[in-house]
Protein backbone atom coordinates (compact mmCIF):
# COMPACT_ATOMS: atom_id res chain seq x y z
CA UNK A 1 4.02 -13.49 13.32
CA UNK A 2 5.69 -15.54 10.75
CA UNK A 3 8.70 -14.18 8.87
CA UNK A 4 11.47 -14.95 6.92
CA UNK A 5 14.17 -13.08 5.15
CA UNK A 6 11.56 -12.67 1.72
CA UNK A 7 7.84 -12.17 2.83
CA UNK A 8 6.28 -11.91 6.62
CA UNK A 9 3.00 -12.21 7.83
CA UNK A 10 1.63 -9.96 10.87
CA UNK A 11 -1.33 -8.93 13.15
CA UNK A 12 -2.48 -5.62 13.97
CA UNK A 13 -5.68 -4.03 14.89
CA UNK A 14 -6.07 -2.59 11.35
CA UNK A 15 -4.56 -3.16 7.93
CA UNK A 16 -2.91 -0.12 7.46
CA UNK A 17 -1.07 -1.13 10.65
CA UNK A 18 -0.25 -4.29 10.11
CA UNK A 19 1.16 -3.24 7.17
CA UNK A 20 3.58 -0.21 8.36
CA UNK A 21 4.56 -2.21 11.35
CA UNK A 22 5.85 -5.09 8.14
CA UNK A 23 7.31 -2.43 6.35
CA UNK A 24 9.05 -1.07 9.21
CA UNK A 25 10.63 -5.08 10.58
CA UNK A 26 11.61 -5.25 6.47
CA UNK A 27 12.63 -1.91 5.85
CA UNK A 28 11.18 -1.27 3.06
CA UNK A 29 9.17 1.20 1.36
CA UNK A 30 5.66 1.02 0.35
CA UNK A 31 6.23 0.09 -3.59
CA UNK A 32 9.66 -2.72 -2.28
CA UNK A 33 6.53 -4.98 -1.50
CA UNK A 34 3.45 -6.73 -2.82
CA UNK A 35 0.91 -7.33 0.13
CA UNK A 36 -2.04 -9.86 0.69
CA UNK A 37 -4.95 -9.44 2.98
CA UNK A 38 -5.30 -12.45 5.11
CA UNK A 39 -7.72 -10.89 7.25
CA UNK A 40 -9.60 -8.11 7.63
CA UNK A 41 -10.09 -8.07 11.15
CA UNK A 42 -13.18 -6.40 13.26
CA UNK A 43 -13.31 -4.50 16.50
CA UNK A 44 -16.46 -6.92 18.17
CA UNK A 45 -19.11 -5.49 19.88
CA UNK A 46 -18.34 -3.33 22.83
CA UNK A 47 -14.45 -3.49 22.38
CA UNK A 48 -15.06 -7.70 22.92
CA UNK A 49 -14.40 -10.37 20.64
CA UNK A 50 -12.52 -8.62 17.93
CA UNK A 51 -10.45 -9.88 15.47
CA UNK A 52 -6.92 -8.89 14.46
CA UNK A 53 -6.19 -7.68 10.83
CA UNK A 54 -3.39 -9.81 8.72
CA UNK A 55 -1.41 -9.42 6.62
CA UNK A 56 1.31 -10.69 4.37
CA UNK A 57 4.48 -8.98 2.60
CA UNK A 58 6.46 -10.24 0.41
CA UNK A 59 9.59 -8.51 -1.17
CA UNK A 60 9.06 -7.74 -4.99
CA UNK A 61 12.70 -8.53 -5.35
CA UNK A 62 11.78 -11.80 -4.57
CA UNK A 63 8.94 -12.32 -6.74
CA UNK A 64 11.10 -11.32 -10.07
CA UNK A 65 14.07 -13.92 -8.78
CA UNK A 66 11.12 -17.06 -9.00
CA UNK A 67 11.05 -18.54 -12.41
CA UNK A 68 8.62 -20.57 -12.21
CA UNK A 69 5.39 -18.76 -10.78
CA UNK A 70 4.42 -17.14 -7.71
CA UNK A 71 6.12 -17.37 -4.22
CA UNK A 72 4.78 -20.10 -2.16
CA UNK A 73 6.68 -18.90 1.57
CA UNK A 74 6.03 -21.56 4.14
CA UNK A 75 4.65 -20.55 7.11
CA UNK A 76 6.99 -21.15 10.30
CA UNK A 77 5.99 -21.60 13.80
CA UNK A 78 4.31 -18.90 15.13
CA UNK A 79 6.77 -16.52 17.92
CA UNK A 80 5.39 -14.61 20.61
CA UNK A 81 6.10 -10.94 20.31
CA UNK A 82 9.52 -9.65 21.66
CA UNK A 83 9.98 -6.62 23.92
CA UNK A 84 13.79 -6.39 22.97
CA UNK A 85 14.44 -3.68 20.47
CA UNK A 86 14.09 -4.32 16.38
CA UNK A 87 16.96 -2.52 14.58
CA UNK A 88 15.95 -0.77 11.44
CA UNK A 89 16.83 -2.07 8.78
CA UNK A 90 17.99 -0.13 6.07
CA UNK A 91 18.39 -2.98 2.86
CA UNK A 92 19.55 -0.08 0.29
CA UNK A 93 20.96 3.36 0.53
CA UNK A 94 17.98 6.28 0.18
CA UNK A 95 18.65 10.01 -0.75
CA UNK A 96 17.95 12.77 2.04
CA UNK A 97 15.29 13.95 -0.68
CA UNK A 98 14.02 10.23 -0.93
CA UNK A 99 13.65 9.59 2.77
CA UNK A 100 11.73 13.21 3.30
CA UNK A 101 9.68 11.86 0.77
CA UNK A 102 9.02 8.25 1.89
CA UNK A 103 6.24 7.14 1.52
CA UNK A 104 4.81 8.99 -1.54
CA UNK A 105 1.68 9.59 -1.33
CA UNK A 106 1.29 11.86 1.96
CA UNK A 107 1.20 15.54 -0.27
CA UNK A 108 -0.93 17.34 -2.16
CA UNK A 109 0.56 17.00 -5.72
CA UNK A 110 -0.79 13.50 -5.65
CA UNK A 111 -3.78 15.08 -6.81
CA UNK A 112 -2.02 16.33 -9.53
CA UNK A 113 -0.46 13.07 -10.82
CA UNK A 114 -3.43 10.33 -11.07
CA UNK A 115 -6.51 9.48 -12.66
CA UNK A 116 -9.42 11.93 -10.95
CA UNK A 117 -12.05 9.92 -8.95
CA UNK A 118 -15.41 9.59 -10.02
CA UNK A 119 -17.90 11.14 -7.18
CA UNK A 120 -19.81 7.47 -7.60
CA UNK A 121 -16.51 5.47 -6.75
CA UNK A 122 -17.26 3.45 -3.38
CA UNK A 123 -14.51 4.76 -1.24
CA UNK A 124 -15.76 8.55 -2.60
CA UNK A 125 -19.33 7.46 -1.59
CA UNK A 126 -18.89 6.21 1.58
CA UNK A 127 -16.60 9.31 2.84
CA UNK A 128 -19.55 11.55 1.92
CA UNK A 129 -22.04 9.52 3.97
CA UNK A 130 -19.14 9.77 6.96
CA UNK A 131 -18.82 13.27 6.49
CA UNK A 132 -22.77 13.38 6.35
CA UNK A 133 -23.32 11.56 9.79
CA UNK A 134 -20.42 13.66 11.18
CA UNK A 135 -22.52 16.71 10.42
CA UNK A 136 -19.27 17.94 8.61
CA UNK A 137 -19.49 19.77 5.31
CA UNK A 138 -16.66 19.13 3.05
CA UNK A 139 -16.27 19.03 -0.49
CA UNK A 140 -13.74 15.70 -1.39
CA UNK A 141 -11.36 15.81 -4.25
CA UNK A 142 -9.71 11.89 -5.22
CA UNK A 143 -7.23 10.33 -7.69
CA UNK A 144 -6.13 6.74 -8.07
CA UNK A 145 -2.64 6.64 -8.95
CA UNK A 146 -0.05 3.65 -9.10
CA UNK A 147 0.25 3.66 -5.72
CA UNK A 148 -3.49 3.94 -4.61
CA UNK A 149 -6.05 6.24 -3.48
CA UNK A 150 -5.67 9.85 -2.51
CA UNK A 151 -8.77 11.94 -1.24
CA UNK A 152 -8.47 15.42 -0.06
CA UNK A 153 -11.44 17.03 2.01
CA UNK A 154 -11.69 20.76 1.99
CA UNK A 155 -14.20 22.98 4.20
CA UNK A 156 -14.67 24.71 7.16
CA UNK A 157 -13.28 23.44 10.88
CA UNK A 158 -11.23 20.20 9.44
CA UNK A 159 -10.04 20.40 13.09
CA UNK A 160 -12.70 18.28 13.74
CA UNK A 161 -11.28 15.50 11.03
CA UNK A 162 -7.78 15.62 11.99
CA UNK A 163 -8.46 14.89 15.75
CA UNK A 164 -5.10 14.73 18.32
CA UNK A 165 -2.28 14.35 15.79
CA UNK A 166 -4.40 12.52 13.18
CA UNK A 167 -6.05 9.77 15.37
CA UNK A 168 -9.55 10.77 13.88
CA UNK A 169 -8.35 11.25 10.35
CA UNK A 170 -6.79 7.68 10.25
CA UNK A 171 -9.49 6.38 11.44
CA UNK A 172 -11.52 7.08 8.85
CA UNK A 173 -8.76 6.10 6.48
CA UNK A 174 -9.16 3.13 8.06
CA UNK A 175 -12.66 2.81 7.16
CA UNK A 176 -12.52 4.48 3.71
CA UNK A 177 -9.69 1.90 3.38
CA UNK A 178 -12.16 -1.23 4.25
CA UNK A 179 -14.71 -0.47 1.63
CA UNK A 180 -12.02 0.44 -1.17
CA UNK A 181 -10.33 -2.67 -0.55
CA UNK A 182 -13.61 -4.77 -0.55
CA UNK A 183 -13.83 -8.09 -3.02
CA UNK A 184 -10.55 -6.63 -4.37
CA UNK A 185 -7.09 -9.32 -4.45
CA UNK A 186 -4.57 -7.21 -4.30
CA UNK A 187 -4.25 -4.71 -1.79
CA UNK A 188 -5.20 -0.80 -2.38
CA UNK A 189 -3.59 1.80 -0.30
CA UNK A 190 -5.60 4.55 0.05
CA UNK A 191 -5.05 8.16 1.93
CA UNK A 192 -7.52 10.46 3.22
CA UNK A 193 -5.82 14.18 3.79
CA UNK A 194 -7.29 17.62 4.80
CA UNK A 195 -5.42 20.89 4.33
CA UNK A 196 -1.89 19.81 3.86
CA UNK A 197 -1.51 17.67 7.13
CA UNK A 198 -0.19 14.63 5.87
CA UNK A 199 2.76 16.77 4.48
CA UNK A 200 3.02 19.42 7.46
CA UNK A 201 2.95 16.58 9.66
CA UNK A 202 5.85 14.70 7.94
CA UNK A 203 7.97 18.01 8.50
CA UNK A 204 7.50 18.14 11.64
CA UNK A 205 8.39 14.46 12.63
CA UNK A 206 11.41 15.11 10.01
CA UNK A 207 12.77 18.02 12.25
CA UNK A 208 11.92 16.32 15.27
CA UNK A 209 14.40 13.45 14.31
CA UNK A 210 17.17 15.97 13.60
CA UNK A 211 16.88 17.74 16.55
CA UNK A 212 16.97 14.87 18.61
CA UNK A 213 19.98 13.17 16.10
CA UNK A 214 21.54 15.95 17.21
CA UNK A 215 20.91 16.02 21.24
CA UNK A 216 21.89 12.57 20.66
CA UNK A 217 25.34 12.66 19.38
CA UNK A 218 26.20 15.76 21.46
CA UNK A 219 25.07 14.33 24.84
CA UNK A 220 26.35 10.69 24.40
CA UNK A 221 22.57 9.41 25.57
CA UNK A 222 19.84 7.62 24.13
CA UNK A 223 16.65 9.79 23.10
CA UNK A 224 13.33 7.94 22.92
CA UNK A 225 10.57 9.64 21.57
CA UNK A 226 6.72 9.67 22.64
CA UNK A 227 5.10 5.90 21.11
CA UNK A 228 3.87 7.17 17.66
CA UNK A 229 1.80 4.48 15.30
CA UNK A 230 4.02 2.85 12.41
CA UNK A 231 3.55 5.39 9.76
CA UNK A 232 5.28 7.74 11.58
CA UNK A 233 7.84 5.49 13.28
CA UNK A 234 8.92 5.08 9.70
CA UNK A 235 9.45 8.76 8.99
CA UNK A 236 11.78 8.94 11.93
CA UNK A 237 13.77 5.83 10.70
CA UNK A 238 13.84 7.32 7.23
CA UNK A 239 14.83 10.93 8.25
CA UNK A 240 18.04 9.48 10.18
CA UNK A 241 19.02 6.56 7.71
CA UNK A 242 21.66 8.01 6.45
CA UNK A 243 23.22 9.80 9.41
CA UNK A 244 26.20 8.49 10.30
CA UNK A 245 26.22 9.65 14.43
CA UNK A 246 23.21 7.82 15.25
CA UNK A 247 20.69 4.71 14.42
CA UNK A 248 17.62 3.83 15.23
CA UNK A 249 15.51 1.16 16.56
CA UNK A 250 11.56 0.57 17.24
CA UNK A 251 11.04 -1.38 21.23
CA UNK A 252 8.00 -1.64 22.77
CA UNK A 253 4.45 -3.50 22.25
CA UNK A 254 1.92 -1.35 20.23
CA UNK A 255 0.19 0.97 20.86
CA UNK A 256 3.11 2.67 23.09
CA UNK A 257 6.04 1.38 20.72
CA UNK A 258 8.42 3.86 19.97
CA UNK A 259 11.24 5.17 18.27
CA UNK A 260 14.61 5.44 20.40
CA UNK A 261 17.52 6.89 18.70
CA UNK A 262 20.87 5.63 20.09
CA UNK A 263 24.38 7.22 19.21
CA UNK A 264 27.06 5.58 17.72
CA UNK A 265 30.43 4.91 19.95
């Protein structure tokens, strides 16, 4: 992982990954950055010989600063990964309203805000044929907004699509995201939701943070929660920016890093 105080580059098994786990170390949210695929990565045959994704983030604070052109960050020595704890860093101050809401695009009024998707687009196309060899009927409903992709899937048993806590509906997020993102320079977020449970999701990792904000502060001990993927690592941090009796940190390697809130002497 390079990194410096403007842009960092980082590996993870997928993009959507690498990017919330450069988000997170920055603390910043999704539209603070402009981000480069430097590799796509692929899971090998078998589980052997895969490849990690890369990427790279740069702050868009730093872009407008240049006057003469494009950023040009040099790359520093590359740093084995740390198991001591990352504080969160928190750059600017967020309303309770904005950090609920952080990032954007995880509700269903998305759909209500963008440019509809054509049924012929590629990332529209190749969800069908999913659903298809899934034997899952579902009819999909996308937009493209400034902020990317959003594609809802209504229909009967989306059980099956969300899998344990969303593990089966990113994954073929991740896969929608792949063939979206194909041939194209600059990187295009897109989500895949079913039912509401981006959003119902995000509410319950909000309350979870409170509750445990609370326990926290009360008790005088740390509270680490179960390892969670860095989407929702970054809900937690958001939810408890701005409380003043706690703060958080990410420790761990993935996939069992977590999110341990600590309170404040």
């Amino acid at each position: 992982m390079s990194n410096t105080e403007n842009f960092l580059e980082i590996e993870a098994k997928t993009i959507d990954e690498a990017i919330f786990k450069g988000l997170e170390q920055l603390g910043l949210a999704f539209d603070e950055a402009t981000i480069d695929i430097l590799e796509e990565g692929s899971k090998g045959f078998l589980g052997l010989g895969g490849r990690l994704a890369k990427v790279r983030l740069t702050r868009r604070d730093a872009l407008k600063e240049e006057s003469g052109g494009s950023v040009k960050p040099q790359a520093e020595n590359e740093q084995k990964a740390s198991n001591k704890p990352e504080k969160h860093a928190s750059p600017k101050a967020f309303s309770d309203a904005q950090a609920v809401s952080q990032p954007k695009m995880e509700n269903i009024s998305a759909l209500c805000e963008g440019q509809p998707l054509d049924n012929t687009h590629p990332a529209m196309l190749f969800l069908k044929g999913l659903l298809d060899s899934m034997k899952i009927e579902g009819s999909l409903k996308g937009v493209q907004t400034q902020d990317g992709i959003y594609i809802d899937i209504s229909g009967k048993d989306m059980g099956k699509i969300i899998g344990h806590h969303g593990e089966t509906l990113d994954a073929m997020q991740y896969l929608v995201s792949l063939i979206a993102n194909r041939e194209r320079e600059e990187y295009l977020r897109v989500t895949l939701d079913t039912e509401g449970y981006r959003g119902r999701r995000e509410q319950t990792l909000v309350r979870l943070a409170h509750r445990l904000a609370q326990k926290a502060a009360r008790s005088g001990r740390r509270m680490r929660l179960e390892p969670m993927n860095p989407y929702e690592r970054r809900i937690i941090h958001y939810a408890l920016q701005n409380d003043s009796s706690v703060s958080t940190a990410s420790e761990g390697e993935e996939p069992n890093r977590r999110v341990v809130i600590t309170p404040k002497r």
